[in-house]
N, C-alpha and C. Protein backbone atom coordinates (compact mmCIF):
# COMPACT_ATOMS: atom_id res chain seq x y z
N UNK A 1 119.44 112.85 152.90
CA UNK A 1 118.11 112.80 152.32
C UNK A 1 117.13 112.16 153.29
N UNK A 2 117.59 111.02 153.76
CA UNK A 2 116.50 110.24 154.88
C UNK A 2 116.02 111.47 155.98
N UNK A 3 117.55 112.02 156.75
CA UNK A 3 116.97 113.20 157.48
C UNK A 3 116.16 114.25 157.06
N UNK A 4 116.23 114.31 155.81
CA UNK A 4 115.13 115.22 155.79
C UNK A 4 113.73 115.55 156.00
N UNK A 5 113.81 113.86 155.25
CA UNK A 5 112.25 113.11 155.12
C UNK A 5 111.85 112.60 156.30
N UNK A 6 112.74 112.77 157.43
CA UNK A 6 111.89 112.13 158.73
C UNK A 6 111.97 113.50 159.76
N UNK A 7 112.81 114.20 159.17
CA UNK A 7 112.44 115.62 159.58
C UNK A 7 111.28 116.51 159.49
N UNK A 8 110.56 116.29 158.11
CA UNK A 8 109.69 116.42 157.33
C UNK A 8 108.51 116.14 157.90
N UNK A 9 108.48 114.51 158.05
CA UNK A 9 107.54 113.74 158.97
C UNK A 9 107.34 113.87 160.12
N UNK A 10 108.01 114.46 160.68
CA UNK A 10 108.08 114.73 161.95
C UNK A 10 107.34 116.45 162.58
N UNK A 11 107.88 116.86 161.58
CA UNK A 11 107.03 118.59 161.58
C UNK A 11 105.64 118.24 160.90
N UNK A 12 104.75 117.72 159.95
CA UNK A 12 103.71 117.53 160.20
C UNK A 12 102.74 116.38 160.80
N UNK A 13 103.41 116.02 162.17
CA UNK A 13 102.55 115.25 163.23
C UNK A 13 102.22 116.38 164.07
N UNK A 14 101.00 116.55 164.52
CA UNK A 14 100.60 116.86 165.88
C UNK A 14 100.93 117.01 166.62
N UNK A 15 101.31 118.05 167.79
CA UNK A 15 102.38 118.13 168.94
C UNK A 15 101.59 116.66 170.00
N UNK A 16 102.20 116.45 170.68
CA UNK A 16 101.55 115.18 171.35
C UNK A 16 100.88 115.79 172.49
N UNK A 17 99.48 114.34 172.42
CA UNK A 17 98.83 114.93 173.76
C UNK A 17 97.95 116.03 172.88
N UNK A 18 97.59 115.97 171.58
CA UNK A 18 96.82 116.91 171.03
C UNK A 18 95.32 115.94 169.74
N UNK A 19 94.81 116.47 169.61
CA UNK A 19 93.96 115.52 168.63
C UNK A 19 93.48 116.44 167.19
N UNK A 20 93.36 115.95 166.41
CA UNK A 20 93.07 116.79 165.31
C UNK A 20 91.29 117.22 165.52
N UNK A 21 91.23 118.48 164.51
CA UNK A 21 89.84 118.73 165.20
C UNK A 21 89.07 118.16 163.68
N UNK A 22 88.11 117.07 163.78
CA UNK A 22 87.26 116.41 162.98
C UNK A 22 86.63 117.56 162.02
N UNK A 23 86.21 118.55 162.70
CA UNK A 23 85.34 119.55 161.64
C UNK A 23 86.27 120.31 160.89
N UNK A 24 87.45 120.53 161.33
CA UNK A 24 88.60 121.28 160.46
C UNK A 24 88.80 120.33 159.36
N UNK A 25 88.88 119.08 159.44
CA UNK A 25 89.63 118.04 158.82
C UNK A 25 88.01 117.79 157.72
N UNK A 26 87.44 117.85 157.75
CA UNK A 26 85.87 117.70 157.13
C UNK A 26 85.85 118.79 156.26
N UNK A 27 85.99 119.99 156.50
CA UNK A 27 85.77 121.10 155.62
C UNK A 27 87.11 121.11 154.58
N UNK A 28 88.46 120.83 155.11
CA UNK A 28 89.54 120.79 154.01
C UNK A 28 89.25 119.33 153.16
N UNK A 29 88.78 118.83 153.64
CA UNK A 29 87.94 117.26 152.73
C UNK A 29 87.09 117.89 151.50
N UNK A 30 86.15 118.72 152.13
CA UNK A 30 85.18 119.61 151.43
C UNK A 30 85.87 120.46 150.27
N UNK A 31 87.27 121.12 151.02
CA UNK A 31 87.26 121.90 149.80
C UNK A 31 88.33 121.62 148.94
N UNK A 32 88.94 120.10 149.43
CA UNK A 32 89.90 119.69 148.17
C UNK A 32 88.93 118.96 147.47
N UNK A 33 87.72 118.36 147.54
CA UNK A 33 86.88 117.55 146.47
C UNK A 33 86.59 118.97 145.42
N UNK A 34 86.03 120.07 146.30
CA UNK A 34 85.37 121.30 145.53
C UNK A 34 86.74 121.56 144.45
N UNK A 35 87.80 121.66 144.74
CA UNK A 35 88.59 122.38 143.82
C UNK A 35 89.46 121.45 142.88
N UNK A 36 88.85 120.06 143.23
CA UNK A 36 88.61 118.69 141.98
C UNK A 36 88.12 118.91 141.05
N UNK A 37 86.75 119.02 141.49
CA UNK A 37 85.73 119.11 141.09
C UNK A 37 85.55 120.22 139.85
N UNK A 38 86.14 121.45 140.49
CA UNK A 38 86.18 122.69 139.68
C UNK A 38 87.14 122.86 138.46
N UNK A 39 88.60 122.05 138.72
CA UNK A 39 89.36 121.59 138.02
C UNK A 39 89.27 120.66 136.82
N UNK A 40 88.50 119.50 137.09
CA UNK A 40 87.59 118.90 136.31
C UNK A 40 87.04 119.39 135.13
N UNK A 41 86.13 120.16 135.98
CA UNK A 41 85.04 121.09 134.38
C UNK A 41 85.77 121.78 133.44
N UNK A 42 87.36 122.48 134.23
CA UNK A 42 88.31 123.52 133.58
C UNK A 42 88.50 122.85 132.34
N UNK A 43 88.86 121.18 132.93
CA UNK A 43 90.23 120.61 132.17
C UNK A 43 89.40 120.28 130.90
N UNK A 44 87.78 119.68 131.40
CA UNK A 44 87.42 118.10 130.28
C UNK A 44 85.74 119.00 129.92
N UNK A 45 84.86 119.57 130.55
CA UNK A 45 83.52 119.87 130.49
C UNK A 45 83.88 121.23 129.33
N UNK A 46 84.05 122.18 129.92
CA UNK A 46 84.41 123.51 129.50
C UNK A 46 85.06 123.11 127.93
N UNK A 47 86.04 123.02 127.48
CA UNK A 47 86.65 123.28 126.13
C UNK A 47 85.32 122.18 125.30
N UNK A 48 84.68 120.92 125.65
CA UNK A 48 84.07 120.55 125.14
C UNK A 48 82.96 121.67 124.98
N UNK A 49 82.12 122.35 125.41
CA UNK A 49 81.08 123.35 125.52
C UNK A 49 82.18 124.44 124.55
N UNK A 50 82.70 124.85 124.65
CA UNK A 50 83.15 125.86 123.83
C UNK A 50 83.43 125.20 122.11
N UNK A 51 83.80 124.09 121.99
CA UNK A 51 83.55 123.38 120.66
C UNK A 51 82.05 123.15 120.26
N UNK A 52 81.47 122.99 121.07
CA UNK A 52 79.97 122.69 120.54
C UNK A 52 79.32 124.08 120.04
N UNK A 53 79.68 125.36 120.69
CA UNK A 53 79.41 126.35 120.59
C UNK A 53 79.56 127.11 118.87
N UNK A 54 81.03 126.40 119.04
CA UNK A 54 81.61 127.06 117.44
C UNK A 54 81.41 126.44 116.40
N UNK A 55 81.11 124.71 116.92
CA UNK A 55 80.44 124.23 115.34
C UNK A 55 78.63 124.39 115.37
N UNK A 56 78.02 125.02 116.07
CA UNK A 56 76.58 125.96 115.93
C UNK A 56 77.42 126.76 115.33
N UNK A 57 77.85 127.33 115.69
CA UNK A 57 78.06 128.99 114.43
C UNK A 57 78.18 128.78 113.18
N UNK A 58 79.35 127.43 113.51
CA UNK A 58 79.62 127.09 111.60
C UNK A 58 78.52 126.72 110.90
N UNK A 59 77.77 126.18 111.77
CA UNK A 59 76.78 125.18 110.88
C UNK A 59 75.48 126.44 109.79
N UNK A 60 75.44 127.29 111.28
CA UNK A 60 74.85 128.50 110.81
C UNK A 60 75.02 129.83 109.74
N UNK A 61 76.46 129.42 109.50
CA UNK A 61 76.77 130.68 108.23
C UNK A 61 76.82 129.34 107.35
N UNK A 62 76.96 128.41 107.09
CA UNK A 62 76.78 127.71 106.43
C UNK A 62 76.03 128.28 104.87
N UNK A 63 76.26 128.34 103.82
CA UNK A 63 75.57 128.59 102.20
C UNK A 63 75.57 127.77 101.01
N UNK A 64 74.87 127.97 100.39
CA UNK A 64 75.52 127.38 98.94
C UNK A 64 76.71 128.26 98.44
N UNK A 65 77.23 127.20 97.70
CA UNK A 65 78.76 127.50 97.03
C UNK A 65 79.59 127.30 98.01
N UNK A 66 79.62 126.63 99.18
CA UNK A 66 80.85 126.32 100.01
C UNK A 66 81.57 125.60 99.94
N UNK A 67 82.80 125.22 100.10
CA UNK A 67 83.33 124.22 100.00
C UNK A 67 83.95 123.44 101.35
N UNK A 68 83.38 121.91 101.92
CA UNK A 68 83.34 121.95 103.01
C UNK A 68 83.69 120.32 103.33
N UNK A 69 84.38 119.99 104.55
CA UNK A 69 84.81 118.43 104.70
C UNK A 69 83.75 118.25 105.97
N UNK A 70 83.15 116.75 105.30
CA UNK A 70 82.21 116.31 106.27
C UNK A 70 83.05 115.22 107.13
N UNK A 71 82.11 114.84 108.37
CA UNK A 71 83.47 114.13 109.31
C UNK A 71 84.19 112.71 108.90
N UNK A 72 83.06 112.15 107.72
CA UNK A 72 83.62 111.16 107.22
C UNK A 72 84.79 111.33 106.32
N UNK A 73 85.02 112.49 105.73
CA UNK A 73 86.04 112.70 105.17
C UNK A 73 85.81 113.40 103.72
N UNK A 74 84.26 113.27 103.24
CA UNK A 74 83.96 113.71 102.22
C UNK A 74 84.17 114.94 102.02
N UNK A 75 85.02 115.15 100.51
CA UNK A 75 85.09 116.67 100.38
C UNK A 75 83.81 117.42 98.96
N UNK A 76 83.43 118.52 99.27
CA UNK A 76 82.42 118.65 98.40
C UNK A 76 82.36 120.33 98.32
N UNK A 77 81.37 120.66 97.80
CA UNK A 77 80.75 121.77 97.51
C UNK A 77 78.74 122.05 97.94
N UNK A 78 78.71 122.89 98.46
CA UNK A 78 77.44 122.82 99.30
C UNK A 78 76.30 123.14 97.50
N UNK A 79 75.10 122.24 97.69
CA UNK A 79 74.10 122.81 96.10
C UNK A 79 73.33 123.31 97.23
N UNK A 80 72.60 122.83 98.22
CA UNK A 80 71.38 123.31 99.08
C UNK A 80 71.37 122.93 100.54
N UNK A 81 71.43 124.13 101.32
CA UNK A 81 71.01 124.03 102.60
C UNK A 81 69.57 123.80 103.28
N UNK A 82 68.98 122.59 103.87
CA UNK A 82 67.89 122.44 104.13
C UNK A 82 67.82 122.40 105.77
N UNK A 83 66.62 121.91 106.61
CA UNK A 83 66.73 122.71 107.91
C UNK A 83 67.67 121.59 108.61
N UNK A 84 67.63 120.05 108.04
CA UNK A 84 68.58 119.35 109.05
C UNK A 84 69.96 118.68 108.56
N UNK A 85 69.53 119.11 106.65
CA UNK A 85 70.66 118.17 105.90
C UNK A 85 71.16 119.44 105.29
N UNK A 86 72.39 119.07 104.32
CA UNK A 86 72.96 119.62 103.58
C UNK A 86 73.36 118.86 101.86
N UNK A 87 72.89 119.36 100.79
CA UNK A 87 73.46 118.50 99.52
C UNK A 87 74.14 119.13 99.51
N UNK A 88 75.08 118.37 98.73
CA UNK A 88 76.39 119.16 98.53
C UNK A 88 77.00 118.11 96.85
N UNK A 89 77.59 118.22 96.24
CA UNK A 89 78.46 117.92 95.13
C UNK A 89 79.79 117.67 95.63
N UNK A 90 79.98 116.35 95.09
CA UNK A 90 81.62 115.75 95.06
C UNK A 90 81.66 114.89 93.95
N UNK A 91 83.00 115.64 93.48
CA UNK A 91 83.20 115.10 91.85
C UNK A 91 82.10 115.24 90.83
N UNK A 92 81.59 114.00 90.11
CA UNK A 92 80.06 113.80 90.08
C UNK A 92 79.10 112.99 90.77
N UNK A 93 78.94 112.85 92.01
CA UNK A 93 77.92 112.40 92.73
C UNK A 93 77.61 113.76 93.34
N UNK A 94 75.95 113.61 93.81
CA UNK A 94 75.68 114.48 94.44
C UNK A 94 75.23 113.92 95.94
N UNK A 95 75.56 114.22 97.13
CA UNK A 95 75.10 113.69 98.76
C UNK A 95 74.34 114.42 99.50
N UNK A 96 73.19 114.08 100.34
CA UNK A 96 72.92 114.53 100.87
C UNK A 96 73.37 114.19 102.44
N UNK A 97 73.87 115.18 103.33
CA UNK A 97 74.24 113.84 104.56
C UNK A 97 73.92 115.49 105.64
N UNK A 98 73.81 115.14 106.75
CA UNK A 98 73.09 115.70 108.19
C UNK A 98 74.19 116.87 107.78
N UNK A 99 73.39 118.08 108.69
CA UNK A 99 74.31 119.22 109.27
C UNK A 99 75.34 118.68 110.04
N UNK A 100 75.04 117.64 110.89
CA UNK A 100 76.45 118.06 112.16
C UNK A 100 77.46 117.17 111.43
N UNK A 101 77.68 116.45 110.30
CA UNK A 101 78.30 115.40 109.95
C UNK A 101 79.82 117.02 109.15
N UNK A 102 78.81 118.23 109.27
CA UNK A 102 79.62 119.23 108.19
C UNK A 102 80.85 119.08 109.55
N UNK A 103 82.14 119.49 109.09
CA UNK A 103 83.30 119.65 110.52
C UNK A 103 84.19 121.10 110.06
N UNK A 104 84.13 121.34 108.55
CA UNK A 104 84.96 122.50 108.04
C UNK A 104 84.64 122.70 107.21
N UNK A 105 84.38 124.07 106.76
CA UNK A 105 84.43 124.47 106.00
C UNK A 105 86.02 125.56 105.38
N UNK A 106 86.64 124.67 103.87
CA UNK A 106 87.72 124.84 103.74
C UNK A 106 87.73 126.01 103.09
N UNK A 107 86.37 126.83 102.39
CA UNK A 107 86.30 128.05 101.54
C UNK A 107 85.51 128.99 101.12
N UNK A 108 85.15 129.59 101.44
CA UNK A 108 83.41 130.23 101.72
C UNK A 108 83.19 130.87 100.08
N UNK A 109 81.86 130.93 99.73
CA UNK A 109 81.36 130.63 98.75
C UNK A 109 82.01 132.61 97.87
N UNK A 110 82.22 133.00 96.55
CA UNK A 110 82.61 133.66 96.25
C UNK A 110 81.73 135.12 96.62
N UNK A 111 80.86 135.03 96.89
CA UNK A 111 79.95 136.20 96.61
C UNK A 111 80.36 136.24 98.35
N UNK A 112 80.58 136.10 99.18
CA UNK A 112 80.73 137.06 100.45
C UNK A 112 82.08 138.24 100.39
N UNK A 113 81.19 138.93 100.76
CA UNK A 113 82.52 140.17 100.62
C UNK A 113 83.35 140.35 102.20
């Protein structure tokens, strides 16, 4: 195993009497940050943007008669959609609390065909 690893080490040194060339070594600098970088957005930017995307949609078919869990946990039934809130019915209280607080809707209202 040691021989291998100094075998290893040994095939990527420089033949001697040689110098590495600075601008080669600058641009593979360049393009392992770039494909960090790009990796990055894949892993953590991107699926966040694609969630933000789909709770706009939800928020937008959104109706009365839905039945829907807000992020606090409240479960309810939608009475009126207004441009930034939503009332909705749970049990007997009635709430009004923000659109983005809606996270699911568990049953869409009877009249959609």
């Amino acid at each position: 195993m040691l021989r291998f690893a100094s075998a290893t080490l040994l095939a990527m040194a420089p033949p001697p009497g040689t110098q590495p060339n600075p601008k080669a070594q600058l641009m593979q600098t360049l393009a392992l940050m770039g494909f960090f970088i790009l990796l990055m957005w894949l892993m953590m930017f991107r699926p966040q943007q694609k969630r933000a995307k789909e709770h706009t949609a939800l928020l937008q078919t959104l109706k009365s008669g839905d039945k829907i869990v807000t992020s606090s946990g409240i479960v309810g039934v939608v009475v009126s959609v207004k441009e930034k809130t939503v009332s909705l019915r749970s049990a007997d209280t009635k709430l009004e609390v923000l659109k983005s607080a809606v996270t699911e809707i568990t049953e869409r209202a009877s009249g959609e065909a």
